[in-house]
Protein backbone atom coordinates (compact mmCIF):
# COMPACT_ATOMS: atom_id res chain seq x y z
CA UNK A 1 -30.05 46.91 24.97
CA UNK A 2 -28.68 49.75 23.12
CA UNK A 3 -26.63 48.89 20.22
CA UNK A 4 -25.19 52.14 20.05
CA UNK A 5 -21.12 52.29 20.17
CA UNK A 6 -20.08 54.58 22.12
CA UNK A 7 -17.14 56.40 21.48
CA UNK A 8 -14.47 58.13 24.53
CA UNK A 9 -12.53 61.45 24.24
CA UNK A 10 -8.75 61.02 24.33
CA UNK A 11 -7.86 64.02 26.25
CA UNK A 12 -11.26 64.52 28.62
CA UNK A 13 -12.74 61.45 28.67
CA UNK A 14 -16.21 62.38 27.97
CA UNK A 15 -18.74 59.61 25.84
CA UNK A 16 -19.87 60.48 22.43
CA UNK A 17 -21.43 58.85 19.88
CA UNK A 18 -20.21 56.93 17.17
CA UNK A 19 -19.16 59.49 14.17
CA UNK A 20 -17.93 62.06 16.39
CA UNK A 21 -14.77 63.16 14.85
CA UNK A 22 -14.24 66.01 17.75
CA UNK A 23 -15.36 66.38 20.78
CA UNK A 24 -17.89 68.59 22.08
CA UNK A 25 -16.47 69.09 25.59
CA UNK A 26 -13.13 69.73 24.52
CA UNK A 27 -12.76 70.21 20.88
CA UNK A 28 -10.06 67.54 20.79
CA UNK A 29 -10.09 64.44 17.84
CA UNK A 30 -12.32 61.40 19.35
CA UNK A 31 -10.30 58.47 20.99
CA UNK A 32 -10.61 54.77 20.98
CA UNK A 33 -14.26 53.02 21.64
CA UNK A 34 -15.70 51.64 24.81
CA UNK A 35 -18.09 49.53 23.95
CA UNK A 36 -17.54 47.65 20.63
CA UNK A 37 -19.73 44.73 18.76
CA UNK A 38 -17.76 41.11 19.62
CA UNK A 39 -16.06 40.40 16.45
CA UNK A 40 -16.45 37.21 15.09
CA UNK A 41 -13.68 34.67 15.73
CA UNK A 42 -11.72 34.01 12.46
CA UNK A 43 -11.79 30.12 11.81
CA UNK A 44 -8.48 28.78 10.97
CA UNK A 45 -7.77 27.23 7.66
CA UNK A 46 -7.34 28.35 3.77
CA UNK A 47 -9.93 30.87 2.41
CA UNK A 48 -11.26 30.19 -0.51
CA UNK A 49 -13.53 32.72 -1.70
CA UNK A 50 -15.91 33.54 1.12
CA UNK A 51 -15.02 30.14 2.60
CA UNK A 52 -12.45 29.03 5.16
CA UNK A 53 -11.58 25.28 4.63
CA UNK A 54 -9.75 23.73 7.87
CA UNK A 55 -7.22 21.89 7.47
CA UNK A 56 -7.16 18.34 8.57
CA UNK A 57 -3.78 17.89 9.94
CA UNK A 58 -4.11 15.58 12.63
CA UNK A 59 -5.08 13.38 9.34
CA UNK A 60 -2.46 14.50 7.00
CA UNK A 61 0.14 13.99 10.28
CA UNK A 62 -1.22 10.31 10.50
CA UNK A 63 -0.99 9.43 6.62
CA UNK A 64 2.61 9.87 7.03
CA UNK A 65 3.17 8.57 10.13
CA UNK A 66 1.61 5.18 8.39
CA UNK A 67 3.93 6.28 5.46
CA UNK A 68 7.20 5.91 7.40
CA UNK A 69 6.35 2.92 9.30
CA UNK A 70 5.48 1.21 5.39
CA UNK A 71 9.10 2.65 4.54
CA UNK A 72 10.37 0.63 7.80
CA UNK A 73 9.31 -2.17 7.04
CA UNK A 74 10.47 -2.28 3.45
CA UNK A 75 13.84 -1.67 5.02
CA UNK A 76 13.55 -3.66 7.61
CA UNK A 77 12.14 -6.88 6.02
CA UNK A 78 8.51 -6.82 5.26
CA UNK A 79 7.69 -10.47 6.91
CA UNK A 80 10.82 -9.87 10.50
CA UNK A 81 8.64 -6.61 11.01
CA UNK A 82 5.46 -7.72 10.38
CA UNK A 83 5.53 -11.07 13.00
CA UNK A 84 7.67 -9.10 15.17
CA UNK A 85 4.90 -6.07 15.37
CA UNK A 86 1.78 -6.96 14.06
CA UNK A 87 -1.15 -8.14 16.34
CA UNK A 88 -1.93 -11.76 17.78
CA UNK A 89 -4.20 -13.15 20.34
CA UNK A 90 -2.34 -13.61 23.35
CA UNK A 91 0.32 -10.46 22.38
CA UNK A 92 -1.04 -8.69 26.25
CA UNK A 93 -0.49 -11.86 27.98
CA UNK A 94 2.96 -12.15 26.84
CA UNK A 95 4.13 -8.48 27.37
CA UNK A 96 4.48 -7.48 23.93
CA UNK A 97 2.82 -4.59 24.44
CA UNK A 98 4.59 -2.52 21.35
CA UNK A 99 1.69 -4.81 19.10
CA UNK A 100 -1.08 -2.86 20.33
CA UNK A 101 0.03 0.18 18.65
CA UNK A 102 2.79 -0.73 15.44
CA UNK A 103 0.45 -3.35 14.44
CA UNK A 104 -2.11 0.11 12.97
CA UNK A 105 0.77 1.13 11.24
CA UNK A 106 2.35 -1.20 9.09
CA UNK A 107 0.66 -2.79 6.49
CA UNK A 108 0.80 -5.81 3.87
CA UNK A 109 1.50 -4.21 1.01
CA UNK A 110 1.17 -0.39 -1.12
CA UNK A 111 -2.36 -1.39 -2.08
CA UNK A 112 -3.36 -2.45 1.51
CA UNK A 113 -1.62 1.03 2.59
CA UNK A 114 -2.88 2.88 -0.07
CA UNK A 115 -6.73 1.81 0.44
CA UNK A 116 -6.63 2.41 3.97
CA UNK A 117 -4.68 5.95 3.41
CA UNK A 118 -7.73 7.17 0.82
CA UNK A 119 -10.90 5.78 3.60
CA UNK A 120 -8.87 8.31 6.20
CA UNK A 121 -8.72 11.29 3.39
CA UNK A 122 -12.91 10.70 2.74
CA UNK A 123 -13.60 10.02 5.93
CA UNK A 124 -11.18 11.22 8.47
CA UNK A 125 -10.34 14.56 6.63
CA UNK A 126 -14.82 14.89 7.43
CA UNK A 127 -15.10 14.38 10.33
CA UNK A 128 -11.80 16.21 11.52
CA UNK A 129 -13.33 19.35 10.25
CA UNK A 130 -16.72 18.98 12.04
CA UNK A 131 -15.18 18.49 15.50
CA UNK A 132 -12.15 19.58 17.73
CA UNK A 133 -8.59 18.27 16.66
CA UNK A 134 -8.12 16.76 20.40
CA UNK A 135 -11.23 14.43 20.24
CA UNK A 136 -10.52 13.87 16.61
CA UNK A 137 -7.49 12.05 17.56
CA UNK A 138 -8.62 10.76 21.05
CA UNK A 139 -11.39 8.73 18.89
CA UNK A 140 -8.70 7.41 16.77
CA UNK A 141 -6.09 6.42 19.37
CA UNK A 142 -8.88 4.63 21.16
CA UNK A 143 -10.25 3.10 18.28
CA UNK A 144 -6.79 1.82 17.29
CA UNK A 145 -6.22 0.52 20.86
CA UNK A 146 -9.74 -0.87 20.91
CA UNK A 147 -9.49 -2.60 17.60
CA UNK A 148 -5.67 -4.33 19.27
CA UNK A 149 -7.51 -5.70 22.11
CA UNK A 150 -10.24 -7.31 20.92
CA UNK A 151 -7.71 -9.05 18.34
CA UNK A 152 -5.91 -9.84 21.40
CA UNK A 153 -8.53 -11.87 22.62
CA UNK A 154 -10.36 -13.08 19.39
CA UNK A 155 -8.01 -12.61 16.44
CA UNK A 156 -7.13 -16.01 16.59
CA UNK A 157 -3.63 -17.67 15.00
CA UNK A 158 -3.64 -14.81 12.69
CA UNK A 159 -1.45 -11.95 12.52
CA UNK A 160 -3.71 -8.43 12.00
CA UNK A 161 -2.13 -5.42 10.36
CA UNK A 162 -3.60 -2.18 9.18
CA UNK A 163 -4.65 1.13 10.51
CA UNK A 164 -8.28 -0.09 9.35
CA UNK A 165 -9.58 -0.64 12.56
CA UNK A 166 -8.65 3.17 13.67
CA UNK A 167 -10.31 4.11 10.94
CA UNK A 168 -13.57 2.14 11.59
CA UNK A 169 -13.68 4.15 14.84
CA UNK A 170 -14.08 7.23 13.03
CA UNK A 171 -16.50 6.36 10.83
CA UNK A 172 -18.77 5.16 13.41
CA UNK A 173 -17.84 7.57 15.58
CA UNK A 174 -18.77 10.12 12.74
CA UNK A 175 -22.12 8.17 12.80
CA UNK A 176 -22.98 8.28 16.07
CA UNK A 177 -21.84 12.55 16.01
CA UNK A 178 -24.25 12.90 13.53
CA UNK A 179 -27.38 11.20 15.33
CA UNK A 180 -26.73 13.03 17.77
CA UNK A 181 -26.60 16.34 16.92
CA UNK A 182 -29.28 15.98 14.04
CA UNK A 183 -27.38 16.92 11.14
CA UNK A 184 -28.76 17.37 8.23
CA UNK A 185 -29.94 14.05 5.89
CA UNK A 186 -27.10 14.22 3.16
CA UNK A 187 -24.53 14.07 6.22
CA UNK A 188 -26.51 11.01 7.58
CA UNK A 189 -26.70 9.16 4.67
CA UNK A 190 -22.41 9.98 4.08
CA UNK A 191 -22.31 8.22 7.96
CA UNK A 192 -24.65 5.64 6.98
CA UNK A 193 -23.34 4.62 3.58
CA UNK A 194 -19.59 4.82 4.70
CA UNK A 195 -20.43 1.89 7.74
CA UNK A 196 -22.53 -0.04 5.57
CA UNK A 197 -20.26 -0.65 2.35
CA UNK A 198 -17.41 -0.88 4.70
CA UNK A 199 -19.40 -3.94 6.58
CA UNK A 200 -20.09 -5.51 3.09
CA UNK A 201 -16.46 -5.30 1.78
CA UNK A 202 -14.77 -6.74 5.25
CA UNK A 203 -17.34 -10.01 4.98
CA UNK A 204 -16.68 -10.14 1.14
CA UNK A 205 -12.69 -10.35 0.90
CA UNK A 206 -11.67 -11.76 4.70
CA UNK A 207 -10.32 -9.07 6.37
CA UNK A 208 -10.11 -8.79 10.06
CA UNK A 209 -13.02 -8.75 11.50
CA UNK A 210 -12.07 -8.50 14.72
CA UNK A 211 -10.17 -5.87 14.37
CA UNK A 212 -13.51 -4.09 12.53
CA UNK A 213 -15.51 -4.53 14.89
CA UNK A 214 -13.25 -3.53 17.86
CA UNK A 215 -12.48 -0.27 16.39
CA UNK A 216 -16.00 -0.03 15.60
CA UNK A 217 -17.42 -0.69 19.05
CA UNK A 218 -14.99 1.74 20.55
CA UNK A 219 -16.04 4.53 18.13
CA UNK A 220 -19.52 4.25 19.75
CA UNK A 221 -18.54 4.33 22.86
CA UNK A 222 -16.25 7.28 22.45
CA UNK A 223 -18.74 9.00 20.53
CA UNK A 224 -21.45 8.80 23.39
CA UNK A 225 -18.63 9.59 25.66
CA UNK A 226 -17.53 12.76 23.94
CA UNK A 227 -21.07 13.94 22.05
CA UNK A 228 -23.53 13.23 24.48
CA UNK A 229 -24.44 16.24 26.31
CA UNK A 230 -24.19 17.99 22.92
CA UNK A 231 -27.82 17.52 21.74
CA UNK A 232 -29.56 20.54 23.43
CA UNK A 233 -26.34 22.96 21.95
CA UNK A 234 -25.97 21.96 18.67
CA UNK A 235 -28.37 23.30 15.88
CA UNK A 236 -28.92 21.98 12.61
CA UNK A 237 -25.93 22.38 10.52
């Protein structure tokens, strides 16, 4: 194919070749171009240097979304808002169906908040930038719902708090991306590492499980769901 770009004549019309300044035909100044090389589409996001860094705002929307339900709660009464909204086994059952999704939001305390807040910044803000916003956030929405239910059913007489299980989605939905679309080893071994110390510190200090592992599960699923034709597109980042 030629790679040539061809130029047209403003007044006659006539093709010329890239450089003409006037035409041959006519002796008029060249006009705009016909064929032209597909420019590249401009990623959105800062530039720094030769680099454009995407911003993660479906992340940075969440972190304060998480922020002003903490800031409810302190006004509201920490413990009213926490056994009013947080999740239970049985909350489906009995129609209290607000649970499934407050309960992600509020959380025990600043440290609780503030430990869950910096896993979505090295995690979520990752992954957000590797994938489109919309299944970004469909993971985590999921995730959060799937990590509600499974508390609903095996959370026992507990009541579970935290955006934790959301963010347990990511991570192994993260995982699962990068499996499947063979990234390269250092991203593996961020996946990897980020389940694995996560599984050792919810065993070591009693945190909910279930809602771990629900959140978990569901970032597989939604994963496979959303990845899994992507193998024979994607090359090696």
């Amino acid at each position: 194919m030629d790679n040539k770009i061809i130029i047209k004549c403003k007044k006659c019309g006539m093709p010329l070749k890239k450089g003409t300044k006037i035409c041959s035909y006519c002796g008029q100044n060249t006009g705009h171009l016909i064929n032209r090389a597909p420019k590249e589409k401009k990623e959105k996001g800062i530039q720094i240097g030769r680099h454009t860094v995407r911003i993660p705002w479906i992340s940075l929307v969440l972190i304060i979304l998480n922020a002003i339900a903490g800031i409810y709660k302190l006004a509201g009464g920490e413990i009213d808002i926490i056994i009013k909204y947080g999740m239970i086994t049985g909350s489906l059952q009995r129609g209290e169906y607000l649970r499934l999704i407050l309960s992600s939001f509020l959380h025990a305390g600043w440290l609780h908040f503030a430990s869950n807040m910096y896993a979505l910044v090295i995690y979520g803000f990752v992954f957000e930038r590797r994938i489109p916003g919309w299944k970004y956030l469909l993971i985590y929405i999921m995730s959060m719902l799937g990590s509600a239910l499974l508390i609903n059913f095996i959370g026992g007489s507990a009541l579970h708090i935290g955006a934790s299980g959301a963010i347990w989605g990511l991570m192994t939905a993260n995982l699962v991306y990068c499996l499947i679309t063979k990234r390269k080893i250092l991203y593996m071994l961020y996946a990897i590492l980020a389940v694995a110390g996560n599984v050792v510190y919810t065993f070591s200090y009693g945190i909910s499980w279930q809602g771990h592992l629900g959140g978990a599960i569901t970032g597989i699923l939604m994963a496979l769901l959303l990845f899994g034709n992507e193998r024979r597109h994607t090359r090696h980042a």
